[in-house]
Structure formats: C-alpha cells, structure tokens
N, C-alpha and C. Protein backbone atom coordinates (compact mmCIF):
# COMPACT_ATOMS: atom_id res chain seq x y z
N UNK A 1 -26.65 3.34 4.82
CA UNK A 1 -25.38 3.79 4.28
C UNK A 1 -24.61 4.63 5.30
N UNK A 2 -25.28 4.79 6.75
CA UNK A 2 -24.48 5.68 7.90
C UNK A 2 -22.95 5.03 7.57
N UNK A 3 -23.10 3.38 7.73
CA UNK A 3 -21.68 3.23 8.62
C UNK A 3 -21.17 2.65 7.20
N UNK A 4 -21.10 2.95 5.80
CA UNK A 4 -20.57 2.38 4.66
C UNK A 4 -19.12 3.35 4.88
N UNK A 5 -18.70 2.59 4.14
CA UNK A 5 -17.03 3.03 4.22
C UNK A 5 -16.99 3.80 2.78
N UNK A 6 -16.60 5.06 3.01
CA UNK A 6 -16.33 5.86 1.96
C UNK A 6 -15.17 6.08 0.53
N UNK A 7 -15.52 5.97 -0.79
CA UNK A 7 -14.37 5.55 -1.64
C UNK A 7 -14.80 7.57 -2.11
N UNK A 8 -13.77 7.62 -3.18
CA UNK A 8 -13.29 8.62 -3.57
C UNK A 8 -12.83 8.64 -5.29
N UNK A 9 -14.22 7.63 -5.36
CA UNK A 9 -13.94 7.83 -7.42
C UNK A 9 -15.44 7.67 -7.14
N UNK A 10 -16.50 8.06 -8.45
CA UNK A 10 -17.66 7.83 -8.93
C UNK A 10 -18.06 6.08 -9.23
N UNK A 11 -17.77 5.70 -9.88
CA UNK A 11 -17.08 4.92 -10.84
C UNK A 11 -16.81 3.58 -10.63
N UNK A 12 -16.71 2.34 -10.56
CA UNK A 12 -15.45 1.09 -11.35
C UNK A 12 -15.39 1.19 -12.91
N UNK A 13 -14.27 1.82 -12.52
CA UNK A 13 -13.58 1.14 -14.43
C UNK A 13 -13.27 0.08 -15.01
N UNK A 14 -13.60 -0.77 -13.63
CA UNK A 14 -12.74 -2.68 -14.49
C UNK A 14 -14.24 -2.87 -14.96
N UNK A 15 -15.60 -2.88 -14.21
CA UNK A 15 -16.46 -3.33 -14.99
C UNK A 15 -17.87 -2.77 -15.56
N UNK A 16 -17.97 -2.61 -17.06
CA UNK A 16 -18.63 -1.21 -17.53
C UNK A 16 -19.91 -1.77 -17.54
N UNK A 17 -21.12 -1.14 -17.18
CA UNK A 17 -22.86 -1.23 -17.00
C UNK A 17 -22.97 -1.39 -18.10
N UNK A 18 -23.62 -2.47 -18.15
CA UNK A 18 -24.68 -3.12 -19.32
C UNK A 18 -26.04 -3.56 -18.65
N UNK A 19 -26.95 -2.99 -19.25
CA UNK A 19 -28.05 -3.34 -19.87
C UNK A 19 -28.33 -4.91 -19.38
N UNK A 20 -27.61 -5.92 -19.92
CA UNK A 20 -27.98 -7.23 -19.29
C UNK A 20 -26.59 -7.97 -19.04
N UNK A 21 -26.52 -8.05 -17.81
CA UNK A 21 -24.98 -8.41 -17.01
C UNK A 21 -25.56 -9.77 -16.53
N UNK A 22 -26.68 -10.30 -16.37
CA UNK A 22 -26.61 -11.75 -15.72
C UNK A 22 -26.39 -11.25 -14.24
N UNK A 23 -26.85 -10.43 -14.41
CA UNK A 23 -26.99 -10.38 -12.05
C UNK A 23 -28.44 -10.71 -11.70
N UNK A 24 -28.73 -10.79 -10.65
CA UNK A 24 -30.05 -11.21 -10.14
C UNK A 24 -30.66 -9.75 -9.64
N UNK A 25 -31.98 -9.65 -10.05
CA UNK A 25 -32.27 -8.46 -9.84
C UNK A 25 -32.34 -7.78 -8.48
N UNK A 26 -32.68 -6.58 -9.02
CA UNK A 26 -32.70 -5.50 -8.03
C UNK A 26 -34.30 -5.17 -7.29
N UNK A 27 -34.37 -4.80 -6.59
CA UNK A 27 -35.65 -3.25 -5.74
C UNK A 27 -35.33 -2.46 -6.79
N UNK A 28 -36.40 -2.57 -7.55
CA UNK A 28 -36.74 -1.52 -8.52
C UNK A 28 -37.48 -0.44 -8.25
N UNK A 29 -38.43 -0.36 -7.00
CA UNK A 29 -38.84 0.75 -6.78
C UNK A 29 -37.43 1.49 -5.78
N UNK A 30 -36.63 0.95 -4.99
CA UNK A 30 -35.92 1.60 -3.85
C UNK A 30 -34.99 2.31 -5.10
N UNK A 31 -34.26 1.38 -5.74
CA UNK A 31 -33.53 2.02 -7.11
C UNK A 31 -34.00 3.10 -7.92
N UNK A 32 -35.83 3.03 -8.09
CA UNK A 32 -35.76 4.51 -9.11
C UNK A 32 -35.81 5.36 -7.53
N UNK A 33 -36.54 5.29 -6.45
CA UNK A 33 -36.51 6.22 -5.63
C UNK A 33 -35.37 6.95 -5.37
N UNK A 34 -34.14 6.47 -5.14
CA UNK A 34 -32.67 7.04 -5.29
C UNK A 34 -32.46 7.52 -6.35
N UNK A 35 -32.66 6.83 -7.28
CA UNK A 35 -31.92 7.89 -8.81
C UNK A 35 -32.99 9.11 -8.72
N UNK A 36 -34.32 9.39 -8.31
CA UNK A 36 -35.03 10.37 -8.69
C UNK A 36 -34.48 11.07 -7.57
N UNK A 37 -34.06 10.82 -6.34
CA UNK A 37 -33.54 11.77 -5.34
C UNK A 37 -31.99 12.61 -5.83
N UNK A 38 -31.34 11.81 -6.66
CA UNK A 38 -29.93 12.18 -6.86
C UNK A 38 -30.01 13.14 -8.49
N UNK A 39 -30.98 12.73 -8.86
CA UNK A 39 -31.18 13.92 -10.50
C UNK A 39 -31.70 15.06 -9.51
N UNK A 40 -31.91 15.69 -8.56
CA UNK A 40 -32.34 17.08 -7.87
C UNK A 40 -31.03 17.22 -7.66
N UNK A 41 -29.98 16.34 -6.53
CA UNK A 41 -29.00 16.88 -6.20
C UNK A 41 -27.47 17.19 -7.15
N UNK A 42 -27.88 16.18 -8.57
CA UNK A 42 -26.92 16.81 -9.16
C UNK A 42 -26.57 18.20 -10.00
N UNK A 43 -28.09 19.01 -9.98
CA UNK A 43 -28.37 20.35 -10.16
C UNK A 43 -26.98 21.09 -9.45
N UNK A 44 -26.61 20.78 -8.35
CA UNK A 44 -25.96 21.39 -7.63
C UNK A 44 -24.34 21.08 -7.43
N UNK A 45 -24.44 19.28 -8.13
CA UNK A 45 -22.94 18.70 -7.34
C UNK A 45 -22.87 18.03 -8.87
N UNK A 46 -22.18 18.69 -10.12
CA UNK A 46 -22.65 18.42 -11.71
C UNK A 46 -20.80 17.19 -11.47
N UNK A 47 -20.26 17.38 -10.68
CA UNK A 47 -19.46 15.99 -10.29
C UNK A 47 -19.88 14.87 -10.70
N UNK A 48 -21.79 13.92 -10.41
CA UNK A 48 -22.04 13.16 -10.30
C UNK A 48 -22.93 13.17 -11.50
N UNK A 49 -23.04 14.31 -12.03
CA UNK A 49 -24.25 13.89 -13.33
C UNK A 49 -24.08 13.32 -13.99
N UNK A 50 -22.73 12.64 -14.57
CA UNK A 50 -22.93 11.59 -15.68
C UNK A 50 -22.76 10.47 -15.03
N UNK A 51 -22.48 10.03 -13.53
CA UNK A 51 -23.04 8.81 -13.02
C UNK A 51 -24.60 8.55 -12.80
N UNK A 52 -25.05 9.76 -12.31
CA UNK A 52 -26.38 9.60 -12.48
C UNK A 52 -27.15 8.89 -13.64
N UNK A 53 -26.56 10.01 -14.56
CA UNK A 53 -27.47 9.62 -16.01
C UNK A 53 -27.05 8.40 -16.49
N UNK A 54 -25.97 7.88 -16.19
CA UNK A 54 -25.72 6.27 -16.64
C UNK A 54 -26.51 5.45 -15.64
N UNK A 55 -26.51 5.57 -14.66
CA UNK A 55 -27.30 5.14 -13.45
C UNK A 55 -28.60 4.83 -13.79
N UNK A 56 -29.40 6.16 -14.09
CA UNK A 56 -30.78 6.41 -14.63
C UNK A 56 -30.96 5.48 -15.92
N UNK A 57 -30.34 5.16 -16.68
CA UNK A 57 -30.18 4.09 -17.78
C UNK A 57 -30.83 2.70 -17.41
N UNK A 58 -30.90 2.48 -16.21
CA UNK A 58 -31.42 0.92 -15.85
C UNK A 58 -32.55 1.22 -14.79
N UNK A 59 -33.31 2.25 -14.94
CA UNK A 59 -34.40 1.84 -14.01
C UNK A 59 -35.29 1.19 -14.08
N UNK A 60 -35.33 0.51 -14.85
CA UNK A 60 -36.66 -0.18 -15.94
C UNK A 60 -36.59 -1.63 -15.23
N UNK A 61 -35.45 -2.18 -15.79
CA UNK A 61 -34.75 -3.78 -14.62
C UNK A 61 -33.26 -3.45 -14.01
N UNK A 62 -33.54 -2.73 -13.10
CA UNK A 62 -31.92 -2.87 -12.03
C UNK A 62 -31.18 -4.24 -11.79
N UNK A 63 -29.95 -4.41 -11.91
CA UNK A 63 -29.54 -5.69 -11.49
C UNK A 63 -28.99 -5.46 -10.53
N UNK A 64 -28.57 -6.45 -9.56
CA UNK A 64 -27.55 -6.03 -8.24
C UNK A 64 -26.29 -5.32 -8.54
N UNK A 65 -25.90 -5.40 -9.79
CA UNK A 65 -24.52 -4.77 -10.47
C UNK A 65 -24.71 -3.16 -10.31
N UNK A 66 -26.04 -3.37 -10.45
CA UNK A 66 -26.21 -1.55 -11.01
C UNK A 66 -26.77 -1.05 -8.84
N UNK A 67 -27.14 -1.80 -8.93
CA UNK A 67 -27.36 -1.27 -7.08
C UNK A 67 -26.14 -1.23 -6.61
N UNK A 68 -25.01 -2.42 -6.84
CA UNK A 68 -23.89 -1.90 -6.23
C UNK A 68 -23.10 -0.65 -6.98
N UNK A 69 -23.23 0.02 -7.73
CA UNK A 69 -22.73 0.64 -8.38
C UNK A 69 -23.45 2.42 -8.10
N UNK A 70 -24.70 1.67 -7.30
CA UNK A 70 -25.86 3.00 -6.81
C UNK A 70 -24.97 2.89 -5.84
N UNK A 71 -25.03 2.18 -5.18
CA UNK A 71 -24.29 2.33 -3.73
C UNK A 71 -22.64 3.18 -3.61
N UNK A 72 -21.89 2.69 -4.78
CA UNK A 72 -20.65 3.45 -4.57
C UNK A 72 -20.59 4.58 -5.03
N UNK A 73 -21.83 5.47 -5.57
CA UNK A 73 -22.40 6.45 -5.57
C UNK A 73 -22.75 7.50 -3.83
N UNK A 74 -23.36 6.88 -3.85
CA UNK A 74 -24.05 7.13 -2.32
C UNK A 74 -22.55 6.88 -1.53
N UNK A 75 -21.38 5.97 -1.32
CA UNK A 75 -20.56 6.19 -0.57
C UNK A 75 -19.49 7.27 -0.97
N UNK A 76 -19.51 7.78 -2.48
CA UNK A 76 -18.76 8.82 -3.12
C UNK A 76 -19.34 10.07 -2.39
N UNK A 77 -20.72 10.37 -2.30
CA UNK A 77 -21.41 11.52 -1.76
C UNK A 77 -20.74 11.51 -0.36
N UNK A 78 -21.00 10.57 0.37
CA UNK A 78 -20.80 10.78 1.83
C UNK A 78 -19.27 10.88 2.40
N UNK A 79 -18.29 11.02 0.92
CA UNK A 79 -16.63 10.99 1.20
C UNK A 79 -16.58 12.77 1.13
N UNK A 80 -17.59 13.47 0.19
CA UNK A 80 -17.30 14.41 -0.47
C UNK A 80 -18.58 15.20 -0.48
N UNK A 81 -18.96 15.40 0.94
CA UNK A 81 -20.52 16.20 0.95
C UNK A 81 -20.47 17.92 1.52
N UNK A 82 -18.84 17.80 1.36
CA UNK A 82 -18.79 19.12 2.06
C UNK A 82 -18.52 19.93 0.61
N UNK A 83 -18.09 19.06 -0.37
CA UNK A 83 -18.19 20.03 -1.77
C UNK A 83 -18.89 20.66 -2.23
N UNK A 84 -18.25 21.69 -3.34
CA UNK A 84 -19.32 22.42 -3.48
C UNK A 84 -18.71 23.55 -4.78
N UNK A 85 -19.49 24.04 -5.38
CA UNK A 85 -19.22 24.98 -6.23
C UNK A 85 -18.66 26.36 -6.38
N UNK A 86 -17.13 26.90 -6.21
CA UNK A 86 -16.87 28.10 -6.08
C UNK A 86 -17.59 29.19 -6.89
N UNK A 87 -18.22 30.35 -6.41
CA UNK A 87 -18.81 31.45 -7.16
C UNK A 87 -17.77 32.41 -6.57
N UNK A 88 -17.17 33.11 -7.64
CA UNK A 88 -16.46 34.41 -6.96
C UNK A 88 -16.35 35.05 -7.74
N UNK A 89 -16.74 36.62 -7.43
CA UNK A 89 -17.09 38.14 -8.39
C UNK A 89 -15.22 37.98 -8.88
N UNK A 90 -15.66 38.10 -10.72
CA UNK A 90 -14.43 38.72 -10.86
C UNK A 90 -14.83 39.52 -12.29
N UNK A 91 -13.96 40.34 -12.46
CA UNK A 91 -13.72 41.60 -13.67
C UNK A 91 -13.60 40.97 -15.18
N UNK A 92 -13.31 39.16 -14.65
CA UNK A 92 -12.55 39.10 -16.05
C UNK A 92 -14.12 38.70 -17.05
N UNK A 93 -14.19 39.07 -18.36
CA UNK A 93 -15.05 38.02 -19.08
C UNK A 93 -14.91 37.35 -20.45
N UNK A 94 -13.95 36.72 -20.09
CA UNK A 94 -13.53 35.68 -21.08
C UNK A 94 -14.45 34.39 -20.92
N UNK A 95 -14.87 34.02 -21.98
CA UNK A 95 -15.85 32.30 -21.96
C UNK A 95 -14.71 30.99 -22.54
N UNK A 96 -14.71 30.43 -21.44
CA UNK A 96 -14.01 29.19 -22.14
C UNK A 96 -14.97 28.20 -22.29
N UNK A 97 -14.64 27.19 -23.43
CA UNK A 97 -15.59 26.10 -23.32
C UNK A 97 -15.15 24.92 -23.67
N UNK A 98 -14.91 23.72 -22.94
CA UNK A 98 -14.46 22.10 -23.06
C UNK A 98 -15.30 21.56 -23.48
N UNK A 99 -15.35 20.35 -24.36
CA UNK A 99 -15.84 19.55 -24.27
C UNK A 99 -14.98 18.13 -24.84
N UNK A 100 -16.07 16.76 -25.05
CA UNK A 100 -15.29 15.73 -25.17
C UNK A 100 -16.78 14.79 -25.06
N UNK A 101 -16.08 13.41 -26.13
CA UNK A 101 -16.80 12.50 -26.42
C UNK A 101 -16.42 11.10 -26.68
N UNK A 102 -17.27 10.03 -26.64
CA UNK A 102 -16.91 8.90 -27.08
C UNK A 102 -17.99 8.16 -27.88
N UNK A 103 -17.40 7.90 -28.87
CA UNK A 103 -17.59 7.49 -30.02
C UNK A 103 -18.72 6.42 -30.03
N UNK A 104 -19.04 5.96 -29.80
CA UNK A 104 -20.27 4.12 -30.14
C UNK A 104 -19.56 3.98 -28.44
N UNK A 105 -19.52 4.65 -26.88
CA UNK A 105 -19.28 4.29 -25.85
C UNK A 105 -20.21 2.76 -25.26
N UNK A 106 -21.43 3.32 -25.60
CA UNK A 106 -22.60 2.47 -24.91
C UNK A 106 -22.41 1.21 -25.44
N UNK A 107 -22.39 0.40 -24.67
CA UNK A 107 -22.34 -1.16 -25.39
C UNK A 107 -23.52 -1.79 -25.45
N UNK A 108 -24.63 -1.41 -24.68
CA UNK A 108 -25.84 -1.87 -25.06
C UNK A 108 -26.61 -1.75 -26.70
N UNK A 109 -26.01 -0.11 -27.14
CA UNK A 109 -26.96 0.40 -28.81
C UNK A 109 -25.56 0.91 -29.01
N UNK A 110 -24.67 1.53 -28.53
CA UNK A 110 -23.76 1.68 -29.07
C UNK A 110 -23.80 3.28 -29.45
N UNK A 111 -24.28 4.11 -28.98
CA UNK A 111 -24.40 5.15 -29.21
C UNK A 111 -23.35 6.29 -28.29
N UNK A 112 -22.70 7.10 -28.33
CA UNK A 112 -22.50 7.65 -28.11
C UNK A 112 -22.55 9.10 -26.76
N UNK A 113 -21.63 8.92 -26.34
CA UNK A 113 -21.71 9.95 -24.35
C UNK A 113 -20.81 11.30 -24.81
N UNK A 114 -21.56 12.76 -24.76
CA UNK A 114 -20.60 13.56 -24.53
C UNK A 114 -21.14 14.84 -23.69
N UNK A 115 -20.42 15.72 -23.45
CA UNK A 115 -20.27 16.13 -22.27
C UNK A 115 -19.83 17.65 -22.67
N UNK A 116 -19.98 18.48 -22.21
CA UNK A 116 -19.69 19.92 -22.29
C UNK A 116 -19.45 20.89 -20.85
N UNK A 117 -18.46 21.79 -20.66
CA UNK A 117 -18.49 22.65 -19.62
C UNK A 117 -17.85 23.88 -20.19
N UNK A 118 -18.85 24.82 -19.40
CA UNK A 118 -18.37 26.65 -20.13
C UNK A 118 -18.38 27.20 -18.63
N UNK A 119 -17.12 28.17 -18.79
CA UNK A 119 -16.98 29.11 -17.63
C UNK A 119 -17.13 30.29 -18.27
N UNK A 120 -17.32 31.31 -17.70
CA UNK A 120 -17.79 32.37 -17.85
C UNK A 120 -16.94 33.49 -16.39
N UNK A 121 -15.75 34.23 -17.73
CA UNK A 121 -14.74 34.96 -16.11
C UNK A 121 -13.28 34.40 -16.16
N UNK A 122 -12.82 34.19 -15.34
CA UNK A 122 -11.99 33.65 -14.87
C UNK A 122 -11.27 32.60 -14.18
N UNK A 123 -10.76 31.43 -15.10
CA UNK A 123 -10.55 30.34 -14.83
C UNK A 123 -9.72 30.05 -13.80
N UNK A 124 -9.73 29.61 -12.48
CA UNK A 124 -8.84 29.46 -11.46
C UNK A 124 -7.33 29.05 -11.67
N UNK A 125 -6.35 29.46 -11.36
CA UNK A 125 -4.87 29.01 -11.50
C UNK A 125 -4.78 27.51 -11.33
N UNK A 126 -5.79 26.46 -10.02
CA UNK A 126 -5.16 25.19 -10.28
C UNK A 126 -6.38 24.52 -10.55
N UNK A 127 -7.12 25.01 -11.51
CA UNK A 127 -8.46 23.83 -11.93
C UNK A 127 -7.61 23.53 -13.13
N UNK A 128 -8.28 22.02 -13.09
CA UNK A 128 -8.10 20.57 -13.54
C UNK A 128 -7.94 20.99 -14.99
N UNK A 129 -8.71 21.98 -15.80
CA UNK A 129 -9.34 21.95 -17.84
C UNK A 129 -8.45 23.20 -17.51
N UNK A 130 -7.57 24.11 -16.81
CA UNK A 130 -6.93 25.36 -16.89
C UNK A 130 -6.04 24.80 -18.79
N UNK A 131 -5.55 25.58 -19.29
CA UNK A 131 -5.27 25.58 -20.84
C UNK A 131 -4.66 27.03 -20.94
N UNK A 132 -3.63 26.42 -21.63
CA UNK A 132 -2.79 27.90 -22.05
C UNK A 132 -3.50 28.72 -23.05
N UNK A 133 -4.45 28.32 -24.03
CA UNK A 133 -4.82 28.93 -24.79
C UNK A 133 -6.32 29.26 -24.70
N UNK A 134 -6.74 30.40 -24.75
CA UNK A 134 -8.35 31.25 -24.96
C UNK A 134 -8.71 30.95 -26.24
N UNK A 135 -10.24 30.93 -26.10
CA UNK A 135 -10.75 31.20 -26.77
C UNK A 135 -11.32 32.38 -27.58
C-alpha cells in the first residue's frame, strides 16, 4: 500500500457491504490480520471506527468487495495519518452529547447502526456537531 494513491472519504456510498455480494473470495487470514491491527488503532483515530466495525462484520468469508473496501481504508489512513485528536485544558464544563441512528440499516438482518459522541468542556468554534443550543 506504499505507492496506493490516497482518497479522502472512509467509505463508497454507491455500493453498500453485504454479507453475500457474489464476489470471489478473499485471504481470510491477511483480512482478519488487518481488521485486528486497525480495532487497536481506532482507540485513537474514532474517525474510522464505524468502518472498522462494518469491516469486522465479514471476517468469517471476506469477498474481494470487502478487501477492496479494506483497502480504501488503508488508503484513507495514509491520506490522513498526521491526524489526530485535539486535547486542550479549558475552564469550561459543560457536557454535550450527539447522537444518531438508522433504523433496519443492515441489509443482511436488518438491524440497526447507532453511534454516540460526548464532549466534556468546551466545544471548538469550527467543529462539525458545534449547535446553538446546550444541554
């Protein structure tokens, strides 16, 4: 992946992971070896954790769909490895908390993806969930 050309979404949105896509399979051991390397690093880079954990969804039979989809993972990291998590002392302590869901998302069982984030302090002037209103 040195000389892969780097994209700047997680993601394809035109075509959503299923369970059984009709691709020809994958390296199922090289596939869980990567997803078990990338559940340590998303401790740190929570950007990629719900690609991961959709990721982690097919280690059982990988198809080439889901390797290419590991892969534009791995070229997302290497666009964006200098990121990183701001920590900065501040006075304020207000808790905000987002969240968000989708309904029967999974098309395999049909169950349901949601997601939560809490700050704790002071919400930066140009982050992305900033909201006129406190909690």
């Amino acid at each position: 992946m040195k000389d892969a050309k780097i994209v700047l979404s997680l993601m394809s949105t035109s075509s959503p992971l299923t369970k059984y896509d009709g691709a020809s399979a994958a390296d199922s051991a090289e596939y869980r070896s990567v997803i078990g390397d990338l559940q340590y690093l998303f401790m740190t880079r929570p950007d990629i954790a719900y690609t991961v954990k959709k990721l982690a969804q097919f280690m059982q039979h990988p198809s080439s769909t889901h390797f290419t989809a590991l892969k534009r993972l791995l070229r997302y990291l290497k666009a964006t490895m200098f990121h990183g998590l701001p920590l900065k002392r501040t006075s304020s302590q207000n808790l905000y908390a987002f969240s968000d869901a989708d309904w029967a998302g999974n098309r395999d069982d049909y169950t349901p993806t949601s997601a939560h984030v809490t700050f704790y302090g002071k919400l930066l002037q140009d982050h992305p969930l900033k909201l006129n209103t406190q909690l």
